[in-house]
C-alpha atoms as a PDB file:
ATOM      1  CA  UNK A   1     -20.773 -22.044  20.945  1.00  0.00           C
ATOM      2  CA  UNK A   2     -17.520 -20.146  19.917  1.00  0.00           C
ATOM      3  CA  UNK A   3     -17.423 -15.886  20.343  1.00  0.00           C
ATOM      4  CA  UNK A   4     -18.693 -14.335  17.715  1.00  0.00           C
ATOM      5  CA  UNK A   5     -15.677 -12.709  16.904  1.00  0.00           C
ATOM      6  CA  UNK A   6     -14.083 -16.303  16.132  1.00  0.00           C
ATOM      7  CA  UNK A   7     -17.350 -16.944  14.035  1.00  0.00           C
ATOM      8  CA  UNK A   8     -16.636 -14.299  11.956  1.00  0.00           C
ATOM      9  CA  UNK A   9     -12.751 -14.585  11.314  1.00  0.00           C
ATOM     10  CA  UNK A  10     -13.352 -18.429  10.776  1.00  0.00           C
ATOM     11  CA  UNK A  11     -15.873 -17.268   7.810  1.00  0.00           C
ATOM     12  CA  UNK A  12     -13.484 -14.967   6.384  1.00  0.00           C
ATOM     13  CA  UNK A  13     -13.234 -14.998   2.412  1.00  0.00           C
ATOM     14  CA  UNK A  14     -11.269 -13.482   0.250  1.00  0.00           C
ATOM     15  CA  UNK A  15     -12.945 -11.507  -3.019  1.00  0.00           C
ATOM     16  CA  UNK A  16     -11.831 -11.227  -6.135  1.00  0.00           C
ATOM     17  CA  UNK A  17     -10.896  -7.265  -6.471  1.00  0.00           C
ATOM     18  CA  UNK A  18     -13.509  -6.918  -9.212  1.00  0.00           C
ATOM     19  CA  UNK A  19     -15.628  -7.992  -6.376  1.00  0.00           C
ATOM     20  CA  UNK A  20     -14.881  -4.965  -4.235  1.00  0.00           C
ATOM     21  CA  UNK A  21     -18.369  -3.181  -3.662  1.00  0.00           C
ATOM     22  CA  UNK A  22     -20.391  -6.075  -4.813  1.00  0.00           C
ATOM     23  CA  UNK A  23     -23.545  -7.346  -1.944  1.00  0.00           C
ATOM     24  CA  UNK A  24     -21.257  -9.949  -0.978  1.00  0.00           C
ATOM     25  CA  UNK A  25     -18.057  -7.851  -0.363  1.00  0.00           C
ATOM     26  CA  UNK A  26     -20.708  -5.610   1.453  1.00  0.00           C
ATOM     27  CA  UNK A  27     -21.928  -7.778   4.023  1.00  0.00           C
ATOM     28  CA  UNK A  28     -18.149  -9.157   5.025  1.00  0.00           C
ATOM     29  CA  UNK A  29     -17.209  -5.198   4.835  1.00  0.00           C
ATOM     30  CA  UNK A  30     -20.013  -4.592   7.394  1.00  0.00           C
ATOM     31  CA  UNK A  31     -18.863  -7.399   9.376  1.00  0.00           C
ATOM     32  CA  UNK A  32     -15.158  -6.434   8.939  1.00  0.00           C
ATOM     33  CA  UNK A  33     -16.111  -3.226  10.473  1.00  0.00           C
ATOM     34  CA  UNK A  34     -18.374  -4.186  13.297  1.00  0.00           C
ATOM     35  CA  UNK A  35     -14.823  -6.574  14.502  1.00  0.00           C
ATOM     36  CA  UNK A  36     -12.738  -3.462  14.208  1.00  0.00           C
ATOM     37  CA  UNK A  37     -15.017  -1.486  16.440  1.00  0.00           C
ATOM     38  CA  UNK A  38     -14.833  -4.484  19.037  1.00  0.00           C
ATOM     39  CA  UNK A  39     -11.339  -4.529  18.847  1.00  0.00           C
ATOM     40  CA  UNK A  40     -10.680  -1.248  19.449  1.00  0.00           C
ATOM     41  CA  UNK A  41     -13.265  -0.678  22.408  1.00  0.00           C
ATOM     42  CA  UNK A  42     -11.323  -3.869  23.545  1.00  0.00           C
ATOM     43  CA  UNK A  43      -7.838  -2.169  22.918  1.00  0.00           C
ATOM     44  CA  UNK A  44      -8.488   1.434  24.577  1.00  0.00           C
ATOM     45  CA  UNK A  45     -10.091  -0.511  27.340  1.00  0.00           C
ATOM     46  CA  UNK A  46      -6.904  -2.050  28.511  1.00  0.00           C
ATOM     47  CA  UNK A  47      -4.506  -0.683  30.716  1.00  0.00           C
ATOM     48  CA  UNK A  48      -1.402   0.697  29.688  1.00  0.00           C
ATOM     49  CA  UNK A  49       0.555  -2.623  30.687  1.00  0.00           C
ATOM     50  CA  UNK A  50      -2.017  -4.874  30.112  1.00  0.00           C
ATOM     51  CA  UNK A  51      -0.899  -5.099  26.449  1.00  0.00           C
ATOM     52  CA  UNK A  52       1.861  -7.061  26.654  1.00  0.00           C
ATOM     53  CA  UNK A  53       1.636  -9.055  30.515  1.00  0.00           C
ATOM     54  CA  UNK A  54      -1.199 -10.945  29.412  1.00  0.00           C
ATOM     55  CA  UNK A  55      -2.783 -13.186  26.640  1.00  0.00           C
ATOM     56  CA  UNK A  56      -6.285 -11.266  25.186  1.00  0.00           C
ATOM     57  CA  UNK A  57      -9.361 -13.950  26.622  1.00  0.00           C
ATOM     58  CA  UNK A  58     -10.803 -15.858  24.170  1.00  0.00           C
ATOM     59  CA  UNK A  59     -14.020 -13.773  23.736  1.00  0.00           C
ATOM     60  CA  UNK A  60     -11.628 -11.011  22.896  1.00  0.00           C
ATOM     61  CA  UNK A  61     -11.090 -10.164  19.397  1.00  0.00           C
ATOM     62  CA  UNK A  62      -7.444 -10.739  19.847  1.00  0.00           C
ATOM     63  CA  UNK A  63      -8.302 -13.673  21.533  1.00  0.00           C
ATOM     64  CA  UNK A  64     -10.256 -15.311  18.435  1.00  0.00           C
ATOM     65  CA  UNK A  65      -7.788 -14.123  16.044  1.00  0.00           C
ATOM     66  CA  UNK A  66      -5.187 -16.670  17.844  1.00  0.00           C
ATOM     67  CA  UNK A  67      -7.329 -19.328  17.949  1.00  0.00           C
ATOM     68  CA  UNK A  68      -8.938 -18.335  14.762  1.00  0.00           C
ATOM     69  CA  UNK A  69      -7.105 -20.977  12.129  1.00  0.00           C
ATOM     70  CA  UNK A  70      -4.116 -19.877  10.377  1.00  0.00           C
ATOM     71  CA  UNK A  71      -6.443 -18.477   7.690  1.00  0.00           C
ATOM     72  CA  UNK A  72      -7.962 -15.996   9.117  1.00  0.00           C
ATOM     73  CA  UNK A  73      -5.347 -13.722   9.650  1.00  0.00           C
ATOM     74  CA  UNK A  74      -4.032 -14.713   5.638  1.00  0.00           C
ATOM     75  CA  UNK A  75      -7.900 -13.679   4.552  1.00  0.00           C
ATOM     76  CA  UNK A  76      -7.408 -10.398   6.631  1.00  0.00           C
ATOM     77  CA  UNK A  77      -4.339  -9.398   4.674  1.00  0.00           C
ATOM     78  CA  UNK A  78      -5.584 -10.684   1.481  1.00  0.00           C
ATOM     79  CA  UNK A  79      -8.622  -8.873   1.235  1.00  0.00           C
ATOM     80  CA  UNK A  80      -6.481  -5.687   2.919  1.00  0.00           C
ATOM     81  CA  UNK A  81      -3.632  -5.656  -0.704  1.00  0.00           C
ATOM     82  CA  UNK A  82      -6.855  -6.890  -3.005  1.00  0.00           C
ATOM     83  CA  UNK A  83      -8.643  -3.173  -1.895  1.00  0.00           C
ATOM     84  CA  UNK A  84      -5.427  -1.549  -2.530  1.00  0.00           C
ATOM     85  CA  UNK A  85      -5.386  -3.176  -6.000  1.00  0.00           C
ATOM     86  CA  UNK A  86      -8.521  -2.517  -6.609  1.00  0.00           C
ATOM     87  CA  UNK A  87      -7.923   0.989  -6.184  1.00  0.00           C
ATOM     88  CA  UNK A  88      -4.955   1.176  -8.143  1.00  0.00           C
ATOM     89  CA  UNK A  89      -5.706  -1.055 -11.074  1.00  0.00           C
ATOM     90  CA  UNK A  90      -9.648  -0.503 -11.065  1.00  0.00           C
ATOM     91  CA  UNK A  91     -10.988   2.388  -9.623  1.00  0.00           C
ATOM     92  CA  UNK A  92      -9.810   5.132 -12.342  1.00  0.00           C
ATOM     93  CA  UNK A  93     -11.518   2.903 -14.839  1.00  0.00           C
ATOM     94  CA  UNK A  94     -14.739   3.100 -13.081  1.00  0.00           C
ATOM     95  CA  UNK A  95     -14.414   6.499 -12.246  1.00  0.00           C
ATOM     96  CA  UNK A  96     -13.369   7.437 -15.728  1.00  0.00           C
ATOM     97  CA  UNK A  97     -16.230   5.374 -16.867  1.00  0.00           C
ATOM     98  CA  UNK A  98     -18.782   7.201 -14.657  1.00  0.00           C
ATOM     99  CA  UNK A  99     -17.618  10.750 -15.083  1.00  0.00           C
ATOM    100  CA  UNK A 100     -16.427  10.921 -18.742  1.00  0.00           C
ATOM    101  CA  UNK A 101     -19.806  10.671 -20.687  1.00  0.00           C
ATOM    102  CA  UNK A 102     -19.316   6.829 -19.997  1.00  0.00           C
ATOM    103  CA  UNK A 103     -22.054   4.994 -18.176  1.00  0.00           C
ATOM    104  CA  UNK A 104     -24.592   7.966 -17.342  1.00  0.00           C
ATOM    105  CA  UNK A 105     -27.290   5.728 -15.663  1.00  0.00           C
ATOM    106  CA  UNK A 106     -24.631   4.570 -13.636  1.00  0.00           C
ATOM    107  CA  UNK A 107     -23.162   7.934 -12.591  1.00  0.00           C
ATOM    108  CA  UNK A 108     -26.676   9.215 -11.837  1.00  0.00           C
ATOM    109  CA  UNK A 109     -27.129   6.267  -9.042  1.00  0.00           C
ATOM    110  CA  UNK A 110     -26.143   7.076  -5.718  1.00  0.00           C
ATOM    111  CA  UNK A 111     -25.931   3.555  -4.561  1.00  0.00           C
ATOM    112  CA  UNK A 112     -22.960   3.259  -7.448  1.00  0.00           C
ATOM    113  CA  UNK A 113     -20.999   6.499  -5.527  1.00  0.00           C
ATOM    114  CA  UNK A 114     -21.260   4.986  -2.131  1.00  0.00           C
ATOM    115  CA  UNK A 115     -20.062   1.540  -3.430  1.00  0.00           C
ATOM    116  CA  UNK A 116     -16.897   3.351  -4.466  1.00  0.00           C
ATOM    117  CA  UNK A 117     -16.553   4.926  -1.508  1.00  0.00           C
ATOM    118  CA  UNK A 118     -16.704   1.940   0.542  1.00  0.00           C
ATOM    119  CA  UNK A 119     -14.394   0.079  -1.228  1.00  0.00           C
ATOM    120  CA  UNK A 120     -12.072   3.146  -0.626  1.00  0.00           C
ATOM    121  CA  UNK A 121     -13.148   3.689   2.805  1.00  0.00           C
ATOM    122  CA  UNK A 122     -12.604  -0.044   3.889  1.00  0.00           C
ATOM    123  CA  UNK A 123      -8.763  -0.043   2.644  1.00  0.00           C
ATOM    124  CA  UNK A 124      -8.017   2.391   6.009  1.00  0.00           C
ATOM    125  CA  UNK A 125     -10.361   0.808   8.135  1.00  0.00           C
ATOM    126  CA  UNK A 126      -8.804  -3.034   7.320  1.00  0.00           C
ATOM    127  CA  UNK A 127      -5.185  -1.449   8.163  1.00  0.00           C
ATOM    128  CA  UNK A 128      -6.754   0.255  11.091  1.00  0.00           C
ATOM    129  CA  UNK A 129      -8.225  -3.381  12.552  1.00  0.00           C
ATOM    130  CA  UNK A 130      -4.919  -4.479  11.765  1.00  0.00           C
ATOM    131  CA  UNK A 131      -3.183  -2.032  13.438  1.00  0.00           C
ATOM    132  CA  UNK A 132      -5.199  -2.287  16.535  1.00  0.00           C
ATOM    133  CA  UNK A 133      -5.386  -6.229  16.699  1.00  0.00           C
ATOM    134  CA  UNK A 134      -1.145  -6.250  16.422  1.00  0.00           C
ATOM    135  CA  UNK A 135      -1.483  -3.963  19.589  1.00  0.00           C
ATOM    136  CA  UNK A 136      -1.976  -7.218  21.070  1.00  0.00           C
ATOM    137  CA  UNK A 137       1.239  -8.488  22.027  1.00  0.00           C
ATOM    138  CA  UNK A 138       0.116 -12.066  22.022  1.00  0.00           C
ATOM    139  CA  UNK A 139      -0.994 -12.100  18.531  1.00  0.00           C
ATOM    140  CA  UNK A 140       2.511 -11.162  16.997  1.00  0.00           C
ATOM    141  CA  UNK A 141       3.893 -14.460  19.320  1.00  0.00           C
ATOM    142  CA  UNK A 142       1.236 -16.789  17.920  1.00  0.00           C
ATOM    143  CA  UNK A 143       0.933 -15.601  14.396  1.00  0.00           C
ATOM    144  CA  UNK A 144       4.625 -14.636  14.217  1.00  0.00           C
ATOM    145  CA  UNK A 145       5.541 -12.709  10.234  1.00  0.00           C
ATOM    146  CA  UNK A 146       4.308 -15.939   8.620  1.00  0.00           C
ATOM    147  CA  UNK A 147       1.102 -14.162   6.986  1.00  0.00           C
ATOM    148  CA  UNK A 148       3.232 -12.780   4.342  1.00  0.00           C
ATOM    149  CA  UNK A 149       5.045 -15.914   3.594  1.00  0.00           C
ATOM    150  CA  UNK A 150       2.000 -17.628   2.976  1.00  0.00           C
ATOM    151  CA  UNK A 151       2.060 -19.533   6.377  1.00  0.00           C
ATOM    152  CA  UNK A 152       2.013 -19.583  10.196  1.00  0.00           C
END
């Protein structure tokens, strides 16, 4: 049975940004988050030289995200630049929506405040899991710059 970490990069999908706070984009969010954590216990865990003298083991975060397929690392971007869209291009709608006399049922909802703010929240962590899995020497050999050419 692969490591779960593999699992989950190998399930990646990217959302639509109107999708961004939907139960769908939730659960991969929570998911997104609980592989960041893992990464960076796995990260501040290794010694100083450790980082670039050897390849992260497979059960490693690291580790799955080079043997992950190609598309993993494509559907971590992705879904990275479709947050930051969606908080460029749709958030001041919603927001303007809720808070301008718009949609007062919504506004009054708390779930509808905290779906903004994970959909805000998530752009920071997804660069911070980024961040912390190109820490990882290894990774930048395998998966090279090809991500944002569309290819590795």
């Amino acid at each position: 049975m692969p490591p779960p970490a593999f699992t989950l990069l190998s399930s990646l999908r990217v959302h639509p940004a109107w999708q961004v706070g939907c139960d769908a984009w939730l659960t991969q969010h929570a998911r997104l988050q609980a592989l960041a954590r893992q990464a960076h216990a796995e990260a501040c865990a290794l010694p100083p030289e450790a980082s670039s003298s050897a390849p992260p083991g497979e059960d490693s975060v690291a580790g799955a995200l080079i043997a992950a397929p190609a598309a993993a690392l494509q559907a971590l971007v992705a879904e990275l630049l479709t947050v930051e869209l969606w908080r460029e291009q749709l958030l001041p709608g919603l927001l303007a929506a809720m808070c301008v006399g718009g949609d007062a049922a919504a506004a009054a909802h708390p779930d509808a405040w905290l779906r903004l703010y994970f959909g805000l929240y998530s752009e920071g962590a997804l660069a911070n899991a980024m961040q912390t899995l190109l820490f990882h020497e290894g990774v930048v050999e395998v998966r090279g710059w090809g991500v944002r050419e569309g290819h590795t």
